[in-house]
Protein backbone atom coordinates (compact mmCIF):
# COMPACT_ATOMS: atom_id res chain seq x y z
CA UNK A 1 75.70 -30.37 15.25
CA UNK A 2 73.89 -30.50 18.73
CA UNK A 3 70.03 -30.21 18.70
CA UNK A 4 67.97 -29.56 21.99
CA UNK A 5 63.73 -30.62 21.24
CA UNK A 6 61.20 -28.84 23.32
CA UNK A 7 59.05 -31.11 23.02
CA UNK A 8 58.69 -35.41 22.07
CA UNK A 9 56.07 -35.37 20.60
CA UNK A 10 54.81 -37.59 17.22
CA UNK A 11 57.05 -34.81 15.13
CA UNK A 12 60.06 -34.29 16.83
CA UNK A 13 60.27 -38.20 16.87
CA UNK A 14 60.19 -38.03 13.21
CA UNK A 15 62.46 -35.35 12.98
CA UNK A 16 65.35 -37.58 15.60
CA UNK A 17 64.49 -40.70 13.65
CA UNK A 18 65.40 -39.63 10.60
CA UNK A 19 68.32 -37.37 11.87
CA UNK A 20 69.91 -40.65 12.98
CA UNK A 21 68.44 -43.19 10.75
CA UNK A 22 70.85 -40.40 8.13
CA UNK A 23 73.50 -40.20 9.89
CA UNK A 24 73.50 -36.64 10.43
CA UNK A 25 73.65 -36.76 13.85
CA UNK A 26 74.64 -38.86 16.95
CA UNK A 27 72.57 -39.84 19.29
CA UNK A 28 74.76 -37.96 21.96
CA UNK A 29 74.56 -34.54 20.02
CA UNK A 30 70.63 -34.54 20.76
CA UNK A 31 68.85 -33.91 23.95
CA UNK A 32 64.63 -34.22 24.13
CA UNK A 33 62.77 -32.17 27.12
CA UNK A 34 59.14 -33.78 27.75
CA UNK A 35 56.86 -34.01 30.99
CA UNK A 36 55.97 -37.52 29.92
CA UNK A 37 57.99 -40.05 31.69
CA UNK A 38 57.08 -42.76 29.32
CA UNK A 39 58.06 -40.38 26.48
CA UNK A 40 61.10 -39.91 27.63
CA UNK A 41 61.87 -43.20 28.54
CA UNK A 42 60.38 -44.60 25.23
CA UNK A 43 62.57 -41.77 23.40
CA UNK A 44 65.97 -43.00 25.18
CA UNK A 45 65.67 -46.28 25.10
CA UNK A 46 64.35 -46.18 20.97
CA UNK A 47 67.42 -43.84 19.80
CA UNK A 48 69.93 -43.62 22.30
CA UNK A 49 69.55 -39.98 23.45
CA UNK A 50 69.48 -37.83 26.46
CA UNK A 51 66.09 -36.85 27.56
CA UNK A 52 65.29 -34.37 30.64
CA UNK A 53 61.66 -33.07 32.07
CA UNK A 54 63.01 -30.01 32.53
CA UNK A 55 64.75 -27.37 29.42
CA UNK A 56 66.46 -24.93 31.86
CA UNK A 57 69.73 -26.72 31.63
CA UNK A 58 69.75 -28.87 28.35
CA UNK A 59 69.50 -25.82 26.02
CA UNK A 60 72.88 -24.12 26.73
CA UNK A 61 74.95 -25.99 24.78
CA UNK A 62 72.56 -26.43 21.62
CA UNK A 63 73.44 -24.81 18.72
CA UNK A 64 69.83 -25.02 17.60
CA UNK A 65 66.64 -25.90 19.74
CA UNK A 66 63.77 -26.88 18.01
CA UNK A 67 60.49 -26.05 19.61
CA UNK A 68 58.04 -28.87 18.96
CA UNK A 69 55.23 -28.40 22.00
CA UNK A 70 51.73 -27.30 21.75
CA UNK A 71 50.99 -23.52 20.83
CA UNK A 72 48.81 -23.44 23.96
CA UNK A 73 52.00 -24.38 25.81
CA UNK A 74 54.34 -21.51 24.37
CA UNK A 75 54.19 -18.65 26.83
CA UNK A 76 55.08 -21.69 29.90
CA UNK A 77 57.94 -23.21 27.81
CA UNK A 78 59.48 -19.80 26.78
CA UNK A 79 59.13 -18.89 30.77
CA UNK A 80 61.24 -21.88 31.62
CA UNK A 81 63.45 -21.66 28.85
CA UNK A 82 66.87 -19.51 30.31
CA UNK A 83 68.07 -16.68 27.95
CA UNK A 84 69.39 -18.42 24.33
CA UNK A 85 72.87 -17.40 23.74
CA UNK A 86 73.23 -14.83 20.32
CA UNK A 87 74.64 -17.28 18.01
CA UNK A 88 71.84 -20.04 18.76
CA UNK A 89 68.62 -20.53 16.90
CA UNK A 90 65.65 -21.09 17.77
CA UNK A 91 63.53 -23.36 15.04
CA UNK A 92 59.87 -23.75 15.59
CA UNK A 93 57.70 -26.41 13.71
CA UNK A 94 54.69 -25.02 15.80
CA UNK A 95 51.53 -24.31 13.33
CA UNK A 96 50.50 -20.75 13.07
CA UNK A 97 52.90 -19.40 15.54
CA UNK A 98 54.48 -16.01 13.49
CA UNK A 99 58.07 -14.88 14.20
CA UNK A 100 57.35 -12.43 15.96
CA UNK A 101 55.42 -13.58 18.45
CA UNK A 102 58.47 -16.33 18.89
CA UNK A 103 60.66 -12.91 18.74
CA UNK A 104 58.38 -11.70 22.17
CA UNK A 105 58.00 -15.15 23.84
CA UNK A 106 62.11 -15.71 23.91
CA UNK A 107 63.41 -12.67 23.90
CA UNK A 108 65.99 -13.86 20.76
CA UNK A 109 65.91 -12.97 17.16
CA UNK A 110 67.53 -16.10 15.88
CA UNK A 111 64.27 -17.55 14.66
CA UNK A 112 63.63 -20.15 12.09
CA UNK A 113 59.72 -21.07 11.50
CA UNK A 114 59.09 -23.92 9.61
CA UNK A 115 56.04 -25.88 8.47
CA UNK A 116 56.68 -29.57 7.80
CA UNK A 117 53.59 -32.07 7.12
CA UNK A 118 52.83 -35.65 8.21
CA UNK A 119 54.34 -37.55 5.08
CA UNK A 120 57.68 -36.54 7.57
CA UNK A 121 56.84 -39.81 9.72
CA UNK A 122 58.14 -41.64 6.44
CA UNK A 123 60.54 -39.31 4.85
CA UNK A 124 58.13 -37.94 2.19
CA UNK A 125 57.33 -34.71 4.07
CA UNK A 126 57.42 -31.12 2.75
CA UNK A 127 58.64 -28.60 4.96
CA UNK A 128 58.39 -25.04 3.75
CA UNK A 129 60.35 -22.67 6.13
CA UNK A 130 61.91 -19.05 6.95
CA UNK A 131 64.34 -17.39 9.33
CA UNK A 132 64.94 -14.27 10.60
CA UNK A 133 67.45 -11.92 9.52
CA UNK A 134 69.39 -12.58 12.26
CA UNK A 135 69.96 -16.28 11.51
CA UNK A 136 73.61 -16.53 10.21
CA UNK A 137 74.43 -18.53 7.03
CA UNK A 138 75.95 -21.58 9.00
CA UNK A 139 73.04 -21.94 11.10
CA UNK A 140 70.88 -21.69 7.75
CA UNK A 141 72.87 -24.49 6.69
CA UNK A 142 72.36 -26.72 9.48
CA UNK A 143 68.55 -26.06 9.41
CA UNK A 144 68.57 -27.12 5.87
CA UNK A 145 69.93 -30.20 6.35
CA UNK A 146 68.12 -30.65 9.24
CA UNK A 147 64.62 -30.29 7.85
CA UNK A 148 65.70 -32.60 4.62
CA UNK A 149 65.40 -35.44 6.76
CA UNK A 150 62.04 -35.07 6.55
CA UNK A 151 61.75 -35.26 2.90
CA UNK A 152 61.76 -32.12 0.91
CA UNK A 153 62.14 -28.53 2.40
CA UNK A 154 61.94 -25.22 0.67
CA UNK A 155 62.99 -21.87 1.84
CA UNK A 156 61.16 -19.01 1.21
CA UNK A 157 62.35 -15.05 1.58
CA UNK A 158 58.65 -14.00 3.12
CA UNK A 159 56.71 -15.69 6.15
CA UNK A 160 53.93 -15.16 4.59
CA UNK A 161 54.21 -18.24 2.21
CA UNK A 162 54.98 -20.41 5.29
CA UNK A 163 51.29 -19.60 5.97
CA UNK A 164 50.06 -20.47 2.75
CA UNK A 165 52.01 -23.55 2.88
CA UNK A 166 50.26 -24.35 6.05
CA UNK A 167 47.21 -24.36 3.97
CA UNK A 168 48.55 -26.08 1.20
CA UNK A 169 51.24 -28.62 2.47
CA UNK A 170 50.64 -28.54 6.16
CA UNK A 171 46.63 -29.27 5.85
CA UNK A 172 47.07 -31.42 2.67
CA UNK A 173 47.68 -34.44 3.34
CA UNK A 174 43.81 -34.19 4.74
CA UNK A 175 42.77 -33.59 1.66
CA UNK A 176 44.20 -36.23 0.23
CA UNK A 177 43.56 -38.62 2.92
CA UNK A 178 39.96 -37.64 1.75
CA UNK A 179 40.06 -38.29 -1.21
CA UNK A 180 41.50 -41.44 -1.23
CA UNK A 181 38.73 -42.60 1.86
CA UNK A 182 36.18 -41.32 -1.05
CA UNK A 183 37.58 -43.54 -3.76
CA UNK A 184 37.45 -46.49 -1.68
CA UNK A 185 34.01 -46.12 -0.47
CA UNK A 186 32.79 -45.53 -3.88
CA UNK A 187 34.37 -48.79 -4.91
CA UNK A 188 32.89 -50.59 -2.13
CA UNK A 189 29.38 -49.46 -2.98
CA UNK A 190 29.76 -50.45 -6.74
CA UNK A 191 30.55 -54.08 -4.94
CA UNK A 192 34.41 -54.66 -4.37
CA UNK A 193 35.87 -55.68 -1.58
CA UNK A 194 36.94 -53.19 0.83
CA UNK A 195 39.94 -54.76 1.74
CA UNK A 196 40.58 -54.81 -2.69
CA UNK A 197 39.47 -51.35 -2.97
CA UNK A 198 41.82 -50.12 -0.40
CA UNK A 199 45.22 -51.55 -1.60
CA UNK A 200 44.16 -50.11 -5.48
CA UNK A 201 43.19 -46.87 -3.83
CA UNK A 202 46.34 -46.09 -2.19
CA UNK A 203 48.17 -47.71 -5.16
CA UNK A 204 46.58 -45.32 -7.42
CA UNK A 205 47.20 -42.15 -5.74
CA UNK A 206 50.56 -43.13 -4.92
CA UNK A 207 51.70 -44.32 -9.05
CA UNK A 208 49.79 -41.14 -10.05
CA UNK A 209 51.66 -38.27 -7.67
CA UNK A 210 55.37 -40.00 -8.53
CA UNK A 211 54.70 -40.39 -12.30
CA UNK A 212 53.30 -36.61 -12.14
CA UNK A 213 56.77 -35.91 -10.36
CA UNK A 214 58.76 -38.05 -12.82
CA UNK A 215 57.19 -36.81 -16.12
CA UNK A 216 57.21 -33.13 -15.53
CA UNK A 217 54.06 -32.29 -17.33
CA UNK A 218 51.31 -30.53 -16.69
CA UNK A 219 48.43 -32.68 -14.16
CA UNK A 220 46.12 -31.09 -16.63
CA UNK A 221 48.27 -33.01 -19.71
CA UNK A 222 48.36 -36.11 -17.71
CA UNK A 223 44.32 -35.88 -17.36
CA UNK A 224 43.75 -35.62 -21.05
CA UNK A 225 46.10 -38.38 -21.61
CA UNK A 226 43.76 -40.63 -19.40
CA UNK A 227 40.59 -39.40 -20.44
CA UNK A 228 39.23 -40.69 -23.77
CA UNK A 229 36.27 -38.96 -25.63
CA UNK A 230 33.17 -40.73 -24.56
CA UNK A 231 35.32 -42.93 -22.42
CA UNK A 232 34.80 -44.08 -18.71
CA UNK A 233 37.21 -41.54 -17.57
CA UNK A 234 35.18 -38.74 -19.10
CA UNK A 235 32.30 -39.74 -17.87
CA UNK A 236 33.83 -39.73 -14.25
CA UNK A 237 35.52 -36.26 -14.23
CA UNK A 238 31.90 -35.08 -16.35
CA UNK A 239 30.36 -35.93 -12.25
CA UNK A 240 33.22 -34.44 -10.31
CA UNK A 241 33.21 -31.20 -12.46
CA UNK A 242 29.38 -31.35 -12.02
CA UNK A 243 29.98 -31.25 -8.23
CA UNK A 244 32.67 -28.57 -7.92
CA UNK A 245 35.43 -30.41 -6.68
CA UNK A 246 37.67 -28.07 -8.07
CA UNK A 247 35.95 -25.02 -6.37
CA UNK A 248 35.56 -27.06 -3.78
CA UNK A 249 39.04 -27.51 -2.87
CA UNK A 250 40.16 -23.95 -4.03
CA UNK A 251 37.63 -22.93 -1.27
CA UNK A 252 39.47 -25.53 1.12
CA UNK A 253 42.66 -24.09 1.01
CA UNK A 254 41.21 -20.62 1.14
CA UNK A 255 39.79 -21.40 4.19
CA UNK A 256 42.15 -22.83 6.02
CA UNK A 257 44.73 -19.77 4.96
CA UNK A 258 42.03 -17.44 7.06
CA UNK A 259 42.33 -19.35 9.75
CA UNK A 260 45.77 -19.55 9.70
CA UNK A 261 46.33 -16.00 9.77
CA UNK A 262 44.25 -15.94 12.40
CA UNK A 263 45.83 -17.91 14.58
């Protein structure tokens, strides 16, 4: 499989790392256009592949280019970006850029859209992501096992979820960041060590999502199952209900679906 990336930036990195860190590709099947000189030299000398400042050439004999610049950037990339043959495809990880503004921008209907999230930069990302009816089986294929280096990916019939993924995946990671930056700074407050507080923070939130993933039930079951009447526990979640957190982030993810569809 031979990838072209518009773009080196901190995602397409991921996205080459873990290509070849997997196996799936050579380091001679993937070519990286970027303006930055030290990019490109840090990308060549890191994992052994061809990088260029400019895409004219470097896309013709890709069977998929992945688009990975700024949004802002789009209309001067697709301008110096030559025609893209019929049977390649054109996969874009850019946030809030629809298909059919890709469609306009490129002239080609070949179009995957997919939203990964920062867990990628380890392998734990979640990539929810699209194509066009125009995207043939084998090149759905490929862009499957692309994006599962990344972590997990899901395909979904309507772009519309890809938005609400960029709500829920895309920004979430914020959220939890958040929340764990909370929990530590409400330790440190009732005395512990921040340095203490951190490493049980992370440790928390990290046991809690896997064994949530591992047991199958419910979160609500797995609350209850924590929380004994009278308890500590209840006595916690009595002061988060208090405050709306759920609202709070059912509002969060609201809002950043407007925006997104905005965009």
């Amino acid at each position: 499989m031979k990838l072209t990336f518009i773009g080196g930036g901190t995602m397409a990195e991921a996205l080459v790392r873990r290509l070849i860190k997997g196996g799936v590709v050579e380091p001679h099947q993937v070519k990286i256009v970027d303006t930055s000189d030290v990019r490109r030299e840090l990308l060549q000398r890191e994992y052994g592949v061809e990088t260029f400042c400019d895409s004219t050439i470097c896309v013709e004999g890709a069977e998929i280019v992945v688009l990975a610049v700024k949004p802002q950037d789009i209309e001067k990339v697709a301008s110096q970006v030559g025609p893209l043959r019929e049977e390649q495809v054109l996969l874009s990880i850019l946030a809030g850029v629809k298909l059919d503004k890709l469609s306009g921008y490129f002239g080609h209907k070949a179009i995957i859209r997919a939203m990964p999230n920062t867990p990628a930069q380890v392998g734990q990302g979640m990539t929810v992501w699209t194509a066009t009816a125009e995207v043939s089986q084998k090149r759905i294929e490929q862009a499957r096992t692309v994006l599962a280096a990344l972590g997990e990916e899901l395909y979904v019939p309507d772009e519309k979820y890809v938005d609400m993924a960029t709500a829920l995946s895309g920004s979430g990671p914020a959220y939890v960041f958040l929340f764990v930056e909370a929990l530590i700074d409400g330790a440190v407050n009732i005395g512990m060590p921040r340095a203490m507080a951190e490493r049980l923070a992370v440790q928390t939130v990290l046991g809690s999502t896997e064994y949530l993933r591992e047991s199958g039930k419910h979160p609500a079951e797995l609350r209850n199952m924590v929380t004994s009447p009278g308890g500590t526990t209840a006595a916690a979640l009595h002061e988060l209900e208090k405050g709306s957190l759920r609202t709070l982030i059912a509002e969060a993810v609201s809002a950043a679906y407007a925006k997104t569809r905005i965009l």
